[in-house]
C-alpha atoms as a PDB file:
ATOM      1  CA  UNK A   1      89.207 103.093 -32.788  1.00  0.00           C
ATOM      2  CA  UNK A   2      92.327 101.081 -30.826  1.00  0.00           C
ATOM      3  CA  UNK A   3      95.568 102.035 -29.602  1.00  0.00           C
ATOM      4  CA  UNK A   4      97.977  98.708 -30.126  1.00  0.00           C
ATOM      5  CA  UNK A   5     101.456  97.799 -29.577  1.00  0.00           C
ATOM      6  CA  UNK A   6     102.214  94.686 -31.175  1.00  0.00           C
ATOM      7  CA  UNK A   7      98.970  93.655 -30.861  1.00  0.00           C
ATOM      8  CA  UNK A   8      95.416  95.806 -30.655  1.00  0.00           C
ATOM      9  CA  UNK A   9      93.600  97.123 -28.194  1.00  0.00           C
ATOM     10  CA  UNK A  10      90.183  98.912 -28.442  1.00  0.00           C
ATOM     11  CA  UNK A  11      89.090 102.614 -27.399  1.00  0.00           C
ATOM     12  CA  UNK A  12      86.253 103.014 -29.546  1.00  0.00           C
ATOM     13  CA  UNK A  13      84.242 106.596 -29.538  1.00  0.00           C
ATOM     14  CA  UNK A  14      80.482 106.739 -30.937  1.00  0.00           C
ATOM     15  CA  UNK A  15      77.834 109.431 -31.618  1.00  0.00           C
ATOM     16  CA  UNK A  16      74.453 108.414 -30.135  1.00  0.00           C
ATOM     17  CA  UNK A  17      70.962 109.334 -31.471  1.00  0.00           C
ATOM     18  CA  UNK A  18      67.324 108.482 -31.083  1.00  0.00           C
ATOM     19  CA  UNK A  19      63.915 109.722 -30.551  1.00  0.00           C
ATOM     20  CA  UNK A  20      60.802 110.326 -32.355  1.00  0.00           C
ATOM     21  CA  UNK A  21      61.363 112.607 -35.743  1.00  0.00           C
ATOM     22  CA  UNK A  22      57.758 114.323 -34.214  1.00  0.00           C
ATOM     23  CA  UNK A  23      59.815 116.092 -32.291  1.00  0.00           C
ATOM     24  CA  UNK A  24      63.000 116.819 -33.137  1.00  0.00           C
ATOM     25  CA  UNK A  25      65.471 118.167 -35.191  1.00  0.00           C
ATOM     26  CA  UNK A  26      63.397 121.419 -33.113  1.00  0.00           C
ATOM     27  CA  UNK A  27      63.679 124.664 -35.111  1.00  0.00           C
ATOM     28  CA  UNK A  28      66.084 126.462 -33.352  1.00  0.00           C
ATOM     29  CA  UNK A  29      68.487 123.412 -34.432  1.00  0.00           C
ATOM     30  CA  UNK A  30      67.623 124.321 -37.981  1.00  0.00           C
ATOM     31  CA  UNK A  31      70.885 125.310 -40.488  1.00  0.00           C
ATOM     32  CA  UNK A  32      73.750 124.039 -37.602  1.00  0.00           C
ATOM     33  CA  UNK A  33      74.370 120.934 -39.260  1.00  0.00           C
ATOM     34  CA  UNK A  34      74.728 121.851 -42.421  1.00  0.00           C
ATOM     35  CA  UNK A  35      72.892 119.366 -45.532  1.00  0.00           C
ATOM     36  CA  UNK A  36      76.307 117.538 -46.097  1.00  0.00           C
ATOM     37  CA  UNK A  37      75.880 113.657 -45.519  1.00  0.00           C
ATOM     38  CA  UNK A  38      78.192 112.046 -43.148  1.00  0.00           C
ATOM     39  CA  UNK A  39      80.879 109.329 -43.875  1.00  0.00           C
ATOM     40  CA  UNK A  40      83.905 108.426 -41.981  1.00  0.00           C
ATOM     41  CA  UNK A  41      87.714 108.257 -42.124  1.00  0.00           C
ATOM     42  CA  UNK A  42      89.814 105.903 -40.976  1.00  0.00           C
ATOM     43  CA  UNK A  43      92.600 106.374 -38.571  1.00  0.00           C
ATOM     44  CA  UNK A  44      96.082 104.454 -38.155  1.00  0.00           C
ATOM     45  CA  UNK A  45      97.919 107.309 -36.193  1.00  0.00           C
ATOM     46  CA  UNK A  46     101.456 105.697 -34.521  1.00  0.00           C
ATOM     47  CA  UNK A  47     102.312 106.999 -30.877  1.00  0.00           C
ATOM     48  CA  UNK A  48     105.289 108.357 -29.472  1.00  0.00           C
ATOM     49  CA  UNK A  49     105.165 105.116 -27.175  1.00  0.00           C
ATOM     50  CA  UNK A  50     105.399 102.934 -29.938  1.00  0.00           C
ATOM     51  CA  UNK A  51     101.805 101.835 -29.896  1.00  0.00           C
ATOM     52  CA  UNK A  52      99.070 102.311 -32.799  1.00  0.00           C
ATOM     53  CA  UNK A  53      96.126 104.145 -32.696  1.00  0.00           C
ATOM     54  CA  UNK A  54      93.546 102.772 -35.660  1.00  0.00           C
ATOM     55  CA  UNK A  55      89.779 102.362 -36.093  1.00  0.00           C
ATOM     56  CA  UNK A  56      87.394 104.640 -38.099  1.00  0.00           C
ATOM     57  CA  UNK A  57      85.842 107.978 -36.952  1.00  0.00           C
ATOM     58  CA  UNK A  58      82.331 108.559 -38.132  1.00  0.00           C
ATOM     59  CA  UNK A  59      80.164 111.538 -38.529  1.00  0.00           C
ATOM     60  CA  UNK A  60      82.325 112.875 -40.354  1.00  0.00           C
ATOM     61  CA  UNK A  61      81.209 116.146 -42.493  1.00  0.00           C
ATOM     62  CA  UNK A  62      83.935 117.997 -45.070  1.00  0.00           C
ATOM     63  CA  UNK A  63      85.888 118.670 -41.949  1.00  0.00           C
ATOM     64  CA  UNK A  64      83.617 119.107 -39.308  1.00  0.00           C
ATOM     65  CA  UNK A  65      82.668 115.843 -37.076  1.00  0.00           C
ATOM     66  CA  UNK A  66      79.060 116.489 -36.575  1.00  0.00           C
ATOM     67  CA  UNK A  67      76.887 114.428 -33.967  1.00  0.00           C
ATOM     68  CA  UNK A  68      73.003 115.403 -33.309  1.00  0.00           C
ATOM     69  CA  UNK A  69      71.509 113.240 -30.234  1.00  0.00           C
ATOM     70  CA  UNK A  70      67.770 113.880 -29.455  1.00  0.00           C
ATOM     71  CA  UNK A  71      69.323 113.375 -25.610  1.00  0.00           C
ATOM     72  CA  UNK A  72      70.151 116.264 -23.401  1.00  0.00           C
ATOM     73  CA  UNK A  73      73.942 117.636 -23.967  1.00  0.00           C
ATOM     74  CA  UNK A  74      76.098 115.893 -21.499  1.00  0.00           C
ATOM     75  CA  UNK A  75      79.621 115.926 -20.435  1.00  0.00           C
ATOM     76  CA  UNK A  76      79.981 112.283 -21.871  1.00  0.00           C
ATOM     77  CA  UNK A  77      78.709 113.690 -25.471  1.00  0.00           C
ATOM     78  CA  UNK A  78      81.479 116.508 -25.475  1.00  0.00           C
ATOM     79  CA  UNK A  79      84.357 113.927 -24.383  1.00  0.00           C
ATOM     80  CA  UNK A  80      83.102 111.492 -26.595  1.00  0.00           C
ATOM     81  CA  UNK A  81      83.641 114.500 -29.572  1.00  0.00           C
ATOM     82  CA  UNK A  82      86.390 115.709 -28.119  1.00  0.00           C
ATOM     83  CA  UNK A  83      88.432 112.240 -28.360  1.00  0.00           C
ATOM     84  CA  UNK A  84      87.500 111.727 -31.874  1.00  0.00           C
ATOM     85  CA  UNK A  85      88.125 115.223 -32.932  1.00  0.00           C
ATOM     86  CA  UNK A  86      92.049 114.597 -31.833  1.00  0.00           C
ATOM     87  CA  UNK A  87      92.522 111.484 -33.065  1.00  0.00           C
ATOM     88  CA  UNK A  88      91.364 112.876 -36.712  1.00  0.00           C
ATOM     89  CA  UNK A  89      93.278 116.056 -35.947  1.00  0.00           C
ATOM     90  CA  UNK A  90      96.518 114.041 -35.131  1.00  0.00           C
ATOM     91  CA  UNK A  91      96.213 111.566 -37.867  1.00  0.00           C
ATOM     92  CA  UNK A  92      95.556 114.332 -40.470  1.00  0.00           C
ATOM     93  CA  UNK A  93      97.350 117.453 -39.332  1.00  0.00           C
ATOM     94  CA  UNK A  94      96.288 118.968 -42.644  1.00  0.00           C
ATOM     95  CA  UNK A  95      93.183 119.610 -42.332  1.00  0.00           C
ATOM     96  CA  UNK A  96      91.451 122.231 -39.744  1.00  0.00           C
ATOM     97  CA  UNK A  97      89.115 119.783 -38.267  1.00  0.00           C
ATOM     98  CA  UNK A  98      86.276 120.943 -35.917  1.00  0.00           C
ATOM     99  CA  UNK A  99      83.619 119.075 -33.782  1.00  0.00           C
ATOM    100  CA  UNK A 100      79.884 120.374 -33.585  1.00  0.00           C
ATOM    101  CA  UNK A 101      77.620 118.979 -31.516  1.00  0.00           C
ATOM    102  CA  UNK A 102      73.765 119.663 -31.037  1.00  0.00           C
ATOM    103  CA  UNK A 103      71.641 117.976 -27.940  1.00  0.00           C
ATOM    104  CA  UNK A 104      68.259 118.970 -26.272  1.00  0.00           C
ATOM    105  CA  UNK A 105      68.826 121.848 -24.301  1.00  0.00           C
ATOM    106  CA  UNK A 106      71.511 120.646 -21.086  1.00  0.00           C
ATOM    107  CA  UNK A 107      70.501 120.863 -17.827  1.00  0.00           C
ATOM    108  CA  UNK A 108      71.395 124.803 -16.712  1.00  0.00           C
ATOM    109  CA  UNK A 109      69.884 126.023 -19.977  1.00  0.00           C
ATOM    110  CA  UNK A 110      67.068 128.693 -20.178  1.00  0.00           C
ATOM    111  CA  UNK A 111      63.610 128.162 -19.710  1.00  0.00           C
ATOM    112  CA  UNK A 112      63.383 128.916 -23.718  1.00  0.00           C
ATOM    113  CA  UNK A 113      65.906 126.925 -25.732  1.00  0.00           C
ATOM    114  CA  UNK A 114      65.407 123.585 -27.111  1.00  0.00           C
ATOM    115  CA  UNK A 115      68.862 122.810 -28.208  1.00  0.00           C
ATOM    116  CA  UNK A 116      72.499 122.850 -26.843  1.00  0.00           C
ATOM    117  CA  UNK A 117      75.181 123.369 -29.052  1.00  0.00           C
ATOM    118  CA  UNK A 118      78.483 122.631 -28.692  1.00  0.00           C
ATOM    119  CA  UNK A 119      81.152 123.380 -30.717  1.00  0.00           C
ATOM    120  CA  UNK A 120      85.315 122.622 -30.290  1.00  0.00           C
ATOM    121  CA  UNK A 121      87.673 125.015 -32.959  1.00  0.00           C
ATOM    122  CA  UNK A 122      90.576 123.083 -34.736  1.00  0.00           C
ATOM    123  CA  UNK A 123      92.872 121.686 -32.699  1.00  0.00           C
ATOM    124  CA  UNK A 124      96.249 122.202 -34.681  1.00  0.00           C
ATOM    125  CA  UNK A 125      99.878 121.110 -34.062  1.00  0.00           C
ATOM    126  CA  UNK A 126      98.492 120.270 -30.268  1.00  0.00           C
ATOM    127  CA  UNK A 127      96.421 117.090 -31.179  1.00  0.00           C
ATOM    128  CA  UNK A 128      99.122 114.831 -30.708  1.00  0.00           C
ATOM    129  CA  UNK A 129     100.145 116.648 -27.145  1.00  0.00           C
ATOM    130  CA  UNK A 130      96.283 116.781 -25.715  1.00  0.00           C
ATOM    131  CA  UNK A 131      95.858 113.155 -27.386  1.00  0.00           C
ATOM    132  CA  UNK A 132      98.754 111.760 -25.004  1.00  0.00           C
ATOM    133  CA  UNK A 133      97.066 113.383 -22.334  1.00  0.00           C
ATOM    134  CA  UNK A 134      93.676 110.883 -22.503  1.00  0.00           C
ATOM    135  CA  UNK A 135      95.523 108.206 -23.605  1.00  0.00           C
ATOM    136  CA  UNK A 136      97.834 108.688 -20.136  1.00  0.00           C
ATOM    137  CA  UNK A 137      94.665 108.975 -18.193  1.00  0.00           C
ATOM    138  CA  UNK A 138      93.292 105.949 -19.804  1.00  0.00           C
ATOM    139  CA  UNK A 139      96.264 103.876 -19.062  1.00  0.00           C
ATOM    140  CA  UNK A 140      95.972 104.998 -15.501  1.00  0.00           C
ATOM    141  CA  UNK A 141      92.597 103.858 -15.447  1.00  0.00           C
ATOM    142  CA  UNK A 142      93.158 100.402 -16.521  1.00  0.00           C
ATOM    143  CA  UNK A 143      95.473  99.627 -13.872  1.00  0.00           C
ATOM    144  CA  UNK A 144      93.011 101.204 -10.441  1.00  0.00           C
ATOM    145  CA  UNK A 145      89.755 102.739 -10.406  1.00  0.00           C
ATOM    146  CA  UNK A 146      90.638 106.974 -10.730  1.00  0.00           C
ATOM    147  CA  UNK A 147      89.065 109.072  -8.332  1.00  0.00           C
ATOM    148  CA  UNK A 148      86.882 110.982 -11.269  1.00  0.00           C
ATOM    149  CA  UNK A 149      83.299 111.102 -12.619  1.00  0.00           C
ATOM    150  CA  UNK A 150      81.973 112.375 -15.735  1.00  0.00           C
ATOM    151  CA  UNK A 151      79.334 115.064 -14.450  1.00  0.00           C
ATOM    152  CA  UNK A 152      81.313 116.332 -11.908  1.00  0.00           C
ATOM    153  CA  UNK A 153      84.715 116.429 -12.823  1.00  0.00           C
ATOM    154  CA  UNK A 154      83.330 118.204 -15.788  1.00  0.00           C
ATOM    155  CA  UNK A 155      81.469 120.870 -13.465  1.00  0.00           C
ATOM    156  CA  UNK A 156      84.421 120.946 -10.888  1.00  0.00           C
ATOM    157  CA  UNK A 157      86.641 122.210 -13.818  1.00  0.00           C
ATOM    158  CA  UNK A 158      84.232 124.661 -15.132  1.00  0.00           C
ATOM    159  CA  UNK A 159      83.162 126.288 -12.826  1.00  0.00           C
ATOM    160  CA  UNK A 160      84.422 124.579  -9.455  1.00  0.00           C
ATOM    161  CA  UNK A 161      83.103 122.912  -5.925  1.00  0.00           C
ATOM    162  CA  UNK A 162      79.858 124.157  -5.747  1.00  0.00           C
ATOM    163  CA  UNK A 163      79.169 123.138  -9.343  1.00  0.00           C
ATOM    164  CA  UNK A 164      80.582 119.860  -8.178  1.00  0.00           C
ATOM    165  CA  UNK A 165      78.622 119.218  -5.629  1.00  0.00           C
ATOM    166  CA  UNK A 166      75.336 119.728  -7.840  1.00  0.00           C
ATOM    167  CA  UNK A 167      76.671 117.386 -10.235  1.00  0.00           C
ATOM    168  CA  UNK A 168      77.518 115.309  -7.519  1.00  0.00           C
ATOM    169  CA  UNK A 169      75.058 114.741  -4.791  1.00  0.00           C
ATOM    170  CA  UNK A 170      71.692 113.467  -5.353  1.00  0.00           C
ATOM    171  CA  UNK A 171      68.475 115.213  -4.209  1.00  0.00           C
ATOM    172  CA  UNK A 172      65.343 113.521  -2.409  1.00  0.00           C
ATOM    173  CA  UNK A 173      63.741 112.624  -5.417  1.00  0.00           C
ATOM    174  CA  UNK A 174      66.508 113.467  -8.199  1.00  0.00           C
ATOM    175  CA  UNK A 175      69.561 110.465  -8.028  1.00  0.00           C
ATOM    176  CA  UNK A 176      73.062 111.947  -9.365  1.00  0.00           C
ATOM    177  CA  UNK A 177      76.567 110.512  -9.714  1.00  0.00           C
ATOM    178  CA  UNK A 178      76.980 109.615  -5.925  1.00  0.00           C
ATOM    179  CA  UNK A 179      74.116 106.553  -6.334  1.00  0.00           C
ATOM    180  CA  UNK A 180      75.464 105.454  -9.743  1.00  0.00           C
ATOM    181  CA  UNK A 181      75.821 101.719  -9.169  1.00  0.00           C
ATOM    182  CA  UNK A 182      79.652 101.552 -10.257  1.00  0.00           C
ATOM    183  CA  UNK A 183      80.797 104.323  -7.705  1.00  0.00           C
ATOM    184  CA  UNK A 184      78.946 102.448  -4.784  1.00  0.00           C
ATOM    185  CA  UNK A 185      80.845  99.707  -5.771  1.00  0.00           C
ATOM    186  CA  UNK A 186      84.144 101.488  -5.794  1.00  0.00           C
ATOM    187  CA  UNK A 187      83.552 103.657  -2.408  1.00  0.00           C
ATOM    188  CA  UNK A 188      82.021 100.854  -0.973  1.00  0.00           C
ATOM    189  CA  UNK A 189      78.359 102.975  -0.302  1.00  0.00           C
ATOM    190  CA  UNK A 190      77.661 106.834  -0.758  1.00  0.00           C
ATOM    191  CA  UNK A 191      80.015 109.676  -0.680  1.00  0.00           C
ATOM    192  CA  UNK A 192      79.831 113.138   0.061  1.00  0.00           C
ATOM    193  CA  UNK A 193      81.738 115.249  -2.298  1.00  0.00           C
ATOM    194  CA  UNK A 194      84.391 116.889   0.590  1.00  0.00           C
ATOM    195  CA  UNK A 195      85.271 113.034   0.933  1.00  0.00           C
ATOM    196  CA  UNK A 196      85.792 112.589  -3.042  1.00  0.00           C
ATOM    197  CA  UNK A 197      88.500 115.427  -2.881  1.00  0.00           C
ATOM    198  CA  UNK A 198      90.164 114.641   0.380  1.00  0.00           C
ATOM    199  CA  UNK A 199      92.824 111.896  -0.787  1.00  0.00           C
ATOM    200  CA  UNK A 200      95.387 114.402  -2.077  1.00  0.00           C
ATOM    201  CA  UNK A 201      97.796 113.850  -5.552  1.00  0.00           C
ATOM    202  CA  UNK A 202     100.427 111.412  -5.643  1.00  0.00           C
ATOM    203  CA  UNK A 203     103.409 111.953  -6.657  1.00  0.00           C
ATOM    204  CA  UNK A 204     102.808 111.160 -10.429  1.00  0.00           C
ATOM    205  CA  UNK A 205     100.003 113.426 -10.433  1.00  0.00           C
ATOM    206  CA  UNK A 206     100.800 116.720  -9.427  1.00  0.00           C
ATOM    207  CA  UNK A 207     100.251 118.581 -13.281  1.00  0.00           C
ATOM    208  CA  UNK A 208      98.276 121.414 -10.807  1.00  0.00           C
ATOM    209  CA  UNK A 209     100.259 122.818  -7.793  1.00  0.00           C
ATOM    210  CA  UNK A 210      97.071 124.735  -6.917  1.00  0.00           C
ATOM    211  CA  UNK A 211      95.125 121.569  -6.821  1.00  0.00           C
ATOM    212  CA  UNK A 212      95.409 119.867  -3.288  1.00  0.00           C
ATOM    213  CA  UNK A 213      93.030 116.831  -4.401  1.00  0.00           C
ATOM    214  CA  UNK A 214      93.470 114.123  -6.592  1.00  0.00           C
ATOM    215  CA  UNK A 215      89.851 114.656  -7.769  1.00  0.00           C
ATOM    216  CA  UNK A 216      90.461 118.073  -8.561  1.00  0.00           C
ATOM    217  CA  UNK A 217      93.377 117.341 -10.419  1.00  0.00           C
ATOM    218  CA  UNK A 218      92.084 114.664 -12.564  1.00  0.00           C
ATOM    219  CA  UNK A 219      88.846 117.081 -13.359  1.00  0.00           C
ATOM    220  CA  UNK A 220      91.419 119.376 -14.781  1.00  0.00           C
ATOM    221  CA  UNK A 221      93.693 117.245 -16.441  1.00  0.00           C
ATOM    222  CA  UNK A 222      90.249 115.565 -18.373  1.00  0.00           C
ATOM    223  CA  UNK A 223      88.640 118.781 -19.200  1.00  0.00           C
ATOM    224  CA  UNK A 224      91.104 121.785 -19.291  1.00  0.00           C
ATOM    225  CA  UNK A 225      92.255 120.614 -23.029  1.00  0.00           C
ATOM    226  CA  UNK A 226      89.047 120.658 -24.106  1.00  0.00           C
ATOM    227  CA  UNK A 227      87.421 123.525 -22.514  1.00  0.00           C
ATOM    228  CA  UNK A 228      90.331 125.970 -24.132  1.00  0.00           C
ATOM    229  CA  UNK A 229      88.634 125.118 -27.251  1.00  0.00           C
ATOM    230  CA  UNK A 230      84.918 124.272 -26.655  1.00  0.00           C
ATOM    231  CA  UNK A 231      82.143 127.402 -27.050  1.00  0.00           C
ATOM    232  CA  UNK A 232      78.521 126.188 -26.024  1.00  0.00           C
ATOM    233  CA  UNK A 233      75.126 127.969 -26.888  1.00  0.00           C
ATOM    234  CA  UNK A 234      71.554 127.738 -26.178  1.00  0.00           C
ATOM    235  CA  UNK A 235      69.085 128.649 -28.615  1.00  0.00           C
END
């Protein structure tokens, strides 16, 4: 997809796959997806802000956008289903989309399940509203490096701090979002988590009056949209 003004710009959103068909789809994924073949629909959805969101969603099942990855569910699979489940939703307000999404079992899962499964209900008359919302954080993004991560923020706003930090902070032998490459580069070397949130909200961000970090807030403003809507089971 792209969001354009007079001209285009691209956002595009993919659904990854790959492993050996030995093992995998496992049973317990058996019957989620359905036997419908997926195609795609395009999408030319105009802004409020004048600009033109456009590109081509794929995956695409009846109305249910389906992705099956033999990788572990991660935050980044759920966002990525998440953004293309709006911009269908907002583009075709007619039709009760929903989003399913099956992964290898995420980390946190029971000793037992092969699969994760995560699925987001329709969206309704709010697509356009929680669409805004990504598209704001996106701008925001271009302009300065946001004080956010994909693991963590997703943890902070589910289940808060501690969660963070886990998602966070890398063990002896087990390297998390603290030593990825592009947040050395940004903080200049690791971070603990308490320094992540320190820096407080500015005064364009303060959508949280109970959140005294910008970290915190940003977590939230990515996630809460989605996690209203999202159900996720291990089988």
């Amino acid at each position: 997809m792209s969001c354009r003004s007079s001209s285009t710009r691209s956002a595009s959103g993919a659904s990854g796959s790959g492993c050996s068909t030995a093992c995998w789809p496992a049973p317990s994924s058996k019957g989620l997806a359905g036997d419908e073949p997926p195609g795609s629909l395009d999408v030319n959805l105009a802004l409020p802000d004048g600009r033109t969101l456009a590109g081509t969603v794929t995956g695409v099942c009846g109305d249910t956008l389906r992705a099956i990855s033999y990788s572990r569910l991660r935050p980044r699979d759920r966002l990525r289903a998440w953004v293309k489940l709006l911009a269908l939703s907002a583009a075709r307000p007619d039709r009760p989309f929903t989003s399913l999404v099956i992964g290898r079992a995420r980390a946190g899962a029971s000793y037992h399940a092969d699969v994760s499964v995560a699925r987001i209900s329709p969206v309704g008359g709010d697509a356009l509203a929680q669409l805004e919302v990504l598209i704001d954080l996106y701008d925001r993004g271009m302009r300065e490096p946001l004080p956010i991560s994909c693991d963590a923020s997703a943890a902070y706003a589910q289940d808060g701090v501690a969660a963070a930090d886990k998602a966070w902070t890398s063990a002896f032998d087990w390297p998390k979002e603290d030593r990825q490459p592009e947040h050395v580069l940004v903080y200049g070397g690791e971070i603990s988590l308490s320094d992540l949130l320190a820096p407080g909200p500015r005064d364009d961000e303060d959508w949280y009056p109970d959140e005294s970090g910008r970290f915190g807030a940003y977590a939230r403003r990515l996630w809460d949209g989605l996690l209203a809507r999202e159900e996720i089971a291990d089988r």
